[in-house]
Structure formats: C-alpha cells, structure tokens
Protein backbone atom coordinates (compact mmCIF):
# COMPACT_ATOMS: atom_id res chain seq x y z
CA UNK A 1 0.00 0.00 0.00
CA UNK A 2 2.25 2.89 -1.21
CA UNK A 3 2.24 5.49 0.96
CA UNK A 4 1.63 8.13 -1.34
CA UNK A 5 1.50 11.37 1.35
CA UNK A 6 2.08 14.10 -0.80
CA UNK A 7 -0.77 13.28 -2.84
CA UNK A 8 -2.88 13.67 0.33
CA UNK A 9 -0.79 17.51 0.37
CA UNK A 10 -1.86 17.77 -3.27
CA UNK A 11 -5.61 16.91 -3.07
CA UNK A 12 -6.98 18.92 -0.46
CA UNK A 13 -4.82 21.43 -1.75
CA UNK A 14 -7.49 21.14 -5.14
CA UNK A 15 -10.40 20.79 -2.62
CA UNK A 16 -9.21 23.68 -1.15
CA UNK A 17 -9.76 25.72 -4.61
CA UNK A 18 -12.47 23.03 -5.47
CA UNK A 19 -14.45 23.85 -2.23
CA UNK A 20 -13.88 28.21 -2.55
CA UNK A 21 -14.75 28.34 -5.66
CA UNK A 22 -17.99 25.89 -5.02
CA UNK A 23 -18.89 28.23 -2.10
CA UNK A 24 -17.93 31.79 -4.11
CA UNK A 25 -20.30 30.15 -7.11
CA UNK A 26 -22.94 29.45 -4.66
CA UNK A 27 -23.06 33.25 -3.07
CA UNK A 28 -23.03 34.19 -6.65
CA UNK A 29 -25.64 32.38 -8.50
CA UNK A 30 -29.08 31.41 -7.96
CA UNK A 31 -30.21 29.35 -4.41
CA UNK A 32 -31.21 26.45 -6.55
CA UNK A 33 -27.01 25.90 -6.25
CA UNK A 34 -26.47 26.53 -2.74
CA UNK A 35 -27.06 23.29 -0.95
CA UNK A 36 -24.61 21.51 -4.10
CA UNK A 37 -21.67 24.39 -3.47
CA UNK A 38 -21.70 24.01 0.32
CA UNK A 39 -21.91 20.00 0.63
CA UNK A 40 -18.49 20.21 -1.94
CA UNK A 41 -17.32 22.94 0.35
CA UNK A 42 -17.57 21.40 3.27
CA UNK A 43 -15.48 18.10 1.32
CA UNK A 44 -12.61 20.31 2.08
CA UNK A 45 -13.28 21.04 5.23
CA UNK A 46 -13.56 17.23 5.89
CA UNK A 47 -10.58 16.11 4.08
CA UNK A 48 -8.43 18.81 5.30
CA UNK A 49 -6.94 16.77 8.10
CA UNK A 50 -4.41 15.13 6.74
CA UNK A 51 -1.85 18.02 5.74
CA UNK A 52 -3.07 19.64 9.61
CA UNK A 53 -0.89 17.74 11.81
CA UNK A 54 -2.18 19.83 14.31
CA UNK A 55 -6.10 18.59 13.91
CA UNK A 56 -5.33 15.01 14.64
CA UNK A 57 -6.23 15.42 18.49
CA UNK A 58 -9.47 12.19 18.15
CA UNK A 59 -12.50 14.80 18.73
CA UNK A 60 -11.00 16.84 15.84
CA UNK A 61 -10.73 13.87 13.46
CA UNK A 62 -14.00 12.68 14.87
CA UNK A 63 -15.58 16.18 13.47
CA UNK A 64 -13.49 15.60 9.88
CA UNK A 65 -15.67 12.39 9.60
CA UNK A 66 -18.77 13.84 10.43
CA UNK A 67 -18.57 16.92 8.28
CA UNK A 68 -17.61 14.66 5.29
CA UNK A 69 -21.31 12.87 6.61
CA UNK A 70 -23.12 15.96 6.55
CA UNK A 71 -21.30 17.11 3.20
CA UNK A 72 -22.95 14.03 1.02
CA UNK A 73 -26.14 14.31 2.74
CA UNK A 74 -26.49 18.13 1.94
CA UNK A 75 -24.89 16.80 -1.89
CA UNK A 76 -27.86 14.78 -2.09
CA UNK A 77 -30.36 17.19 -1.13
CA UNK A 78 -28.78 19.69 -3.52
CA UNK A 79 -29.23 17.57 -6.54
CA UNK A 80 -32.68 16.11 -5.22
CA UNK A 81 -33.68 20.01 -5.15
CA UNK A 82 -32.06 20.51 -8.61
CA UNK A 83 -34.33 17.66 -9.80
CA UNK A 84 -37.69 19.30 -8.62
CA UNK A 85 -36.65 22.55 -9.95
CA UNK A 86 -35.50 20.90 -13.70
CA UNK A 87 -39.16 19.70 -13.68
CA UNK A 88 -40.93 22.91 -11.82
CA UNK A 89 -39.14 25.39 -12.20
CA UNK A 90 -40.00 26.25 -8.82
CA UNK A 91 -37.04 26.17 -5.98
CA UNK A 92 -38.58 27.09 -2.55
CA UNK A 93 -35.99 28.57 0.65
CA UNK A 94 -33.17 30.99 0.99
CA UNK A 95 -29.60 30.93 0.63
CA UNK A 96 -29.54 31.84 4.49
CA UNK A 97 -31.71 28.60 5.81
CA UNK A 98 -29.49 25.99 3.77
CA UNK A 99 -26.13 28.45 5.59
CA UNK A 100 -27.96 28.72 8.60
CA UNK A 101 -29.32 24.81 9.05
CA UNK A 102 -25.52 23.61 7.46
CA UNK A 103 -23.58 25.43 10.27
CA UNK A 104 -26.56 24.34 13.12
CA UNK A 105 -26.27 20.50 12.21
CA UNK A 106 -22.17 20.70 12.10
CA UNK A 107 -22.12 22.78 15.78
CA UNK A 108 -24.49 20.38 17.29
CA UNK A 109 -22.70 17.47 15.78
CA UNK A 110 -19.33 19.36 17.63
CA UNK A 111 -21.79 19.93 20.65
CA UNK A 112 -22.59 16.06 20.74
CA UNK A 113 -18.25 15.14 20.32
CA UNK A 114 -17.41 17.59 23.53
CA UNK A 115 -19.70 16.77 25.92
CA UNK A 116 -18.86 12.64 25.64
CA UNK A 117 -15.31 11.29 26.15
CA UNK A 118 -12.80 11.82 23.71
CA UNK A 119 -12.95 8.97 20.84
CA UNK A 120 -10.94 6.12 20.71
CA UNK A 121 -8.89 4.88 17.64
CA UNK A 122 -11.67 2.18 17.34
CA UNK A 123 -14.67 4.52 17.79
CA UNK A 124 -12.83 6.88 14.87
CA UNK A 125 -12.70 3.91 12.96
CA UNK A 126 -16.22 3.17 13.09
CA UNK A 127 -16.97 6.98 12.54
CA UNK A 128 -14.40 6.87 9.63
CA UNK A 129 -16.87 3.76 8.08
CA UNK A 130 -20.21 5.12 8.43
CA UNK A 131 -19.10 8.15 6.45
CA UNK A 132 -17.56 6.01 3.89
CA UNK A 133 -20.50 3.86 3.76
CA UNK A 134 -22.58 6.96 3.45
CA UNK A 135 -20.85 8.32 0.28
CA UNK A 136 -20.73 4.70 -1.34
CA UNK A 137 -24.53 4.57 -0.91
CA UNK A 138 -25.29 8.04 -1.76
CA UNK A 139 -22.77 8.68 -4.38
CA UNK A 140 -24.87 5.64 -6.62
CA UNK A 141 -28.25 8.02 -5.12
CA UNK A 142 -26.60 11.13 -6.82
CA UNK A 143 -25.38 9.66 -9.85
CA UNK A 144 -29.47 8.29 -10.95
CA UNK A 145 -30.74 11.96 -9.57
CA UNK A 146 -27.94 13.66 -12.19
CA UNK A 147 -29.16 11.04 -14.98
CA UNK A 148 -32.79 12.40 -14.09
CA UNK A 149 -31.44 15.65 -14.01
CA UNK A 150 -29.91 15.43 -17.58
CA UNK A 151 -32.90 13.94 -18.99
CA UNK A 152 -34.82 17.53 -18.06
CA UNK A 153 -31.65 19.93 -19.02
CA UNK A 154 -30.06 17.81 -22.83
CA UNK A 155 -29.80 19.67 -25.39
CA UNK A 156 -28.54 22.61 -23.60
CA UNK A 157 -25.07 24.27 -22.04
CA UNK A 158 -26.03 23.02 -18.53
CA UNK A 159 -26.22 19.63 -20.02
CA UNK A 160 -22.04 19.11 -20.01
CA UNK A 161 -22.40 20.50 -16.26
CA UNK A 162 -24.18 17.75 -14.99
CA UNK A 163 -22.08 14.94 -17.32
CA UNK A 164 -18.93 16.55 -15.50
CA UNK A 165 -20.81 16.07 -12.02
CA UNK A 166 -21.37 12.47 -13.13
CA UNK A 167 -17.56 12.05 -13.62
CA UNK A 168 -17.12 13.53 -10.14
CA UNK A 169 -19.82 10.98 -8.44
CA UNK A 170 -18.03 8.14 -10.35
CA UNK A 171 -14.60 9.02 -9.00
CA UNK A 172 -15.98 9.32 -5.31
CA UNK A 173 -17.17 6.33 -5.61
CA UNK A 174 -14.42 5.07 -6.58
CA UNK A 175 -12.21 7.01 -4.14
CA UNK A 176 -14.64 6.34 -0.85
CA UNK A 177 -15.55 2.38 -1.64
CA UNK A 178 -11.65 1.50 -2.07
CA UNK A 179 -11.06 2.85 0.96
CA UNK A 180 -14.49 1.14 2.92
CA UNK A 181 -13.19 -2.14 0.96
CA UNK A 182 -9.87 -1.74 3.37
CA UNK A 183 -11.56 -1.08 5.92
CA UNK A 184 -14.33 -3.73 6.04
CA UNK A 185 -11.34 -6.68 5.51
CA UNK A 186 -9.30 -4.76 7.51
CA UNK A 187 -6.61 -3.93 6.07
CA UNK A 188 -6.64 -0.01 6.85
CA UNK A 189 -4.20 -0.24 9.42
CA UNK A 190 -0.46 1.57 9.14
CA UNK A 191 -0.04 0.41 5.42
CA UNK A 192 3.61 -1.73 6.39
CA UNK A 193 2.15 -3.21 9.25
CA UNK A 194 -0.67 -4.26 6.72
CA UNK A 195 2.06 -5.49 4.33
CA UNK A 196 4.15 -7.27 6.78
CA UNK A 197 1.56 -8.85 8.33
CA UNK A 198 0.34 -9.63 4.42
CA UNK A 199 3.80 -10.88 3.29
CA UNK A 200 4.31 -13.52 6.29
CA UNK A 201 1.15 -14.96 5.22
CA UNK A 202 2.70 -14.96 2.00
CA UNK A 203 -0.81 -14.47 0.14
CA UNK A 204 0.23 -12.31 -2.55
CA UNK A 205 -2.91 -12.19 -4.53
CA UNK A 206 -4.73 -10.52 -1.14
CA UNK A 207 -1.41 -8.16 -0.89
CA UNK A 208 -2.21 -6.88 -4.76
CA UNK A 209 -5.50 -6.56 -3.75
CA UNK A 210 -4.52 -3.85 -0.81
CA UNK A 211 -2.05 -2.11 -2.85
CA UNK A 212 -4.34 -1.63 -5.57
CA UNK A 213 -7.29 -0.37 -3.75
CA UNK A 214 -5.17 1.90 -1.23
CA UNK A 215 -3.61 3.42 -4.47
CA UNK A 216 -7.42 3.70 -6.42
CA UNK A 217 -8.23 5.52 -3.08
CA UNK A 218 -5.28 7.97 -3.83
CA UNK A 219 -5.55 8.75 -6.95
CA UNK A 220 -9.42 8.74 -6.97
CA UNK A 221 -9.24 11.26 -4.46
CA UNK A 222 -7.08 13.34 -6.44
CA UNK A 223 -8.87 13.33 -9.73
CA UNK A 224 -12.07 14.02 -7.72
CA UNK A 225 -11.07 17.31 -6.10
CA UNK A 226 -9.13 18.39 -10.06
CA UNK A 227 -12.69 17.55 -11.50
CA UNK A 228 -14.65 19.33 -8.65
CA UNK A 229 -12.97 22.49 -9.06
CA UNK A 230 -12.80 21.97 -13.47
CA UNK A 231 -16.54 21.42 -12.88
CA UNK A 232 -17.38 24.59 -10.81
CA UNK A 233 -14.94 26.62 -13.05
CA UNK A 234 -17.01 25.69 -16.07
CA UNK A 235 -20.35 26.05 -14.53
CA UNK A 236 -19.24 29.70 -13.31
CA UNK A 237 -18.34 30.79 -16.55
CA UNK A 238 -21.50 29.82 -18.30
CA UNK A 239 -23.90 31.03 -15.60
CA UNK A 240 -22.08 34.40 -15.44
C-alpha cells in the first residue's frame, strides 16, 4: 500500500480551490445551487486533516468524519432540489436557511463530540466507516438523480455541467468504496504493518488486492477534487 502522502498535500490542496470556488459560485448564482456548493465545500473542510498535523487530536478527526457525513447528505439534497426545480421550475428557501441549518447541524454534531469522552482509535474507525459507507450509498443516489437531471436539461449548455458532475460521483465512488473495501477486511491499518503482516502470510494475490485499492483511493481522491474544481470553473463561466 504505497504510501503516497504528498498526494494527500496535493488533493486537499485542489479541494481547497475546489471547495472556494464551489462556495464563491454558490453566493453568486441562484439558491437552486447553494445546498450543491456548500456539501463540496464542506469536502474540504472534511478532508483537510491530513496536511493539519495539528487537527489530529481524536474529537477533531471525529468532526473531519462527520462533516464529510453531513457534506454528502447536503450533496444529495442539492441535486434532489435541482431535480424538482429541472421539472418545476419552482425552488422554494433561501440561501440563508441551507447556511444557517448547514452550520446548526455541524455545531451540534461538535456539541454532541465535547460533551462525551474523547474517541478512541476504534470509535474513529467506526466513525471513519459510516461516512464512507454513506458516500458509497449516496454517491450511486446522486449519480441516478444527475441522470434524471440530464434527462430535463439535454440539449442545452447546462447539459455538459451535470455529465462533469457524473464524472465527479463516479470518481468518489471510486475514491470512498476502495477505501471502505480496506476497511471492512481490515486492512486499513499503518499500510507496512498491513504489508508485513500480508507478506508472512505470504498471500500475494490478497497483498495486490490492498495495494491496488489503497492506491485507487489515492488517486481517486485526487482526480475528484481536479474535477470538482474543473466542474465549478465551467459552470461559473457559463452562468455568469
């Protein structure tokens, strides 16, 4: 399982842009876009962790994991929203309840993580899972809504939008289930403990199997926050 860190370094570094731009589009444009921006926004404020050495105290990786939880489920209600609209026409709210109900959920959920004892490497791990099991689950949810979605909008400029934010949902997938794949066998431990462990067994077929899905989980992370940010970039152009 290479150890690939800087390409941790590099890809919140693109969810970084990825997630201001999403959030300077979504201040900028109409509120049918504002629960989509902020659930990508808040991506980078999930991932963001690992180049922080200084946010790896358990309650603060415990609130990583359940902001990247809360960013898919307000994903999800973004494109559900987009859905109604592409066949009303008609998108109800403000900007200021989806900011407003966002930053309530994620200071409760920080609320909840203070007042109980500080989490153990096993609890994380279990947090860790859920959210990964969340995005697996919800990422296949998204990717039907945006073929819905595409069915309403073909034929015009938005069209290539929502083919882009396909690409994006098929990367995450691909990025979050490698990574719940380790971690339901196992094998998400400190990657040479995994392969020593691995390599006394002497199974090499289950050892390709870890170093090929810990490296899918690297570079689908990558590509995902490049074709966030390419996405957002386009879309902001043609709405402006």
């Amino acid at each position: 399982m290479p150890d690939f860190v800087w390409l941790d370094v590099v890809a919140v570094t693109f969810w970084l842009l990825a997630g201001g731009l999403s959030l300077y589009f979504s201040i900028g444009n109409a509120r049918i876009w504002t629960s989509i921006s902020t659930g990508f926004f808040l991506i980078f404020v999930s991932e963001g962790y690992l180049v922080a050495p200084w946010a790896h105290a358990p309650r603060l990786m415990a609130i990583h994991s359940i902001v990247g939880t809360i960013a898919i489920m307000v994903l999800t209600h973004g494109f559900q929203e987009y859905y109604v609209f592409s066949r009303t026409l008609e998108a109800g709210g403000s900007k200021l309840a989806v900011y407003l109900t966002t930053s309530v959920v994620v200071l409760a959920s920080v609320v909840f993580l203070l007042i109980n004892p500080a989490p153990s490497a096993t609890v994380l791990r279990n947090i860790r899972i859920i959210e990964n099991g969340n995005w697996v689950f919800l990422s296949l949810i998204n990717l039907d809504m945006i073929r819905k979605i595409y069915a309403q909008v073909r034929g015009t400029p938005m069209a290539r939008g929502f083919v882009a934010f396909a690409l994006v949902f098929a990367l995450v997938f691909l990025w979050r289930g490698s990574e719940l794949y380790l971690q339901v066998y196992a094998w998400d431990g400190a990657w040479r403990e995994v392969l020593a462990a691995l390599g006394v067994a002497g199974d090499v077929k289950m050892l390709g199997r870890v170093v090929f899905s810990s490296t899918v989980h690297r570079v689908a992370g990558l590509a995902a926050s490049v074709s966030v940010g390419a996405t957002f970039l386009y879309l902001f152009r043609l709405l402006r």
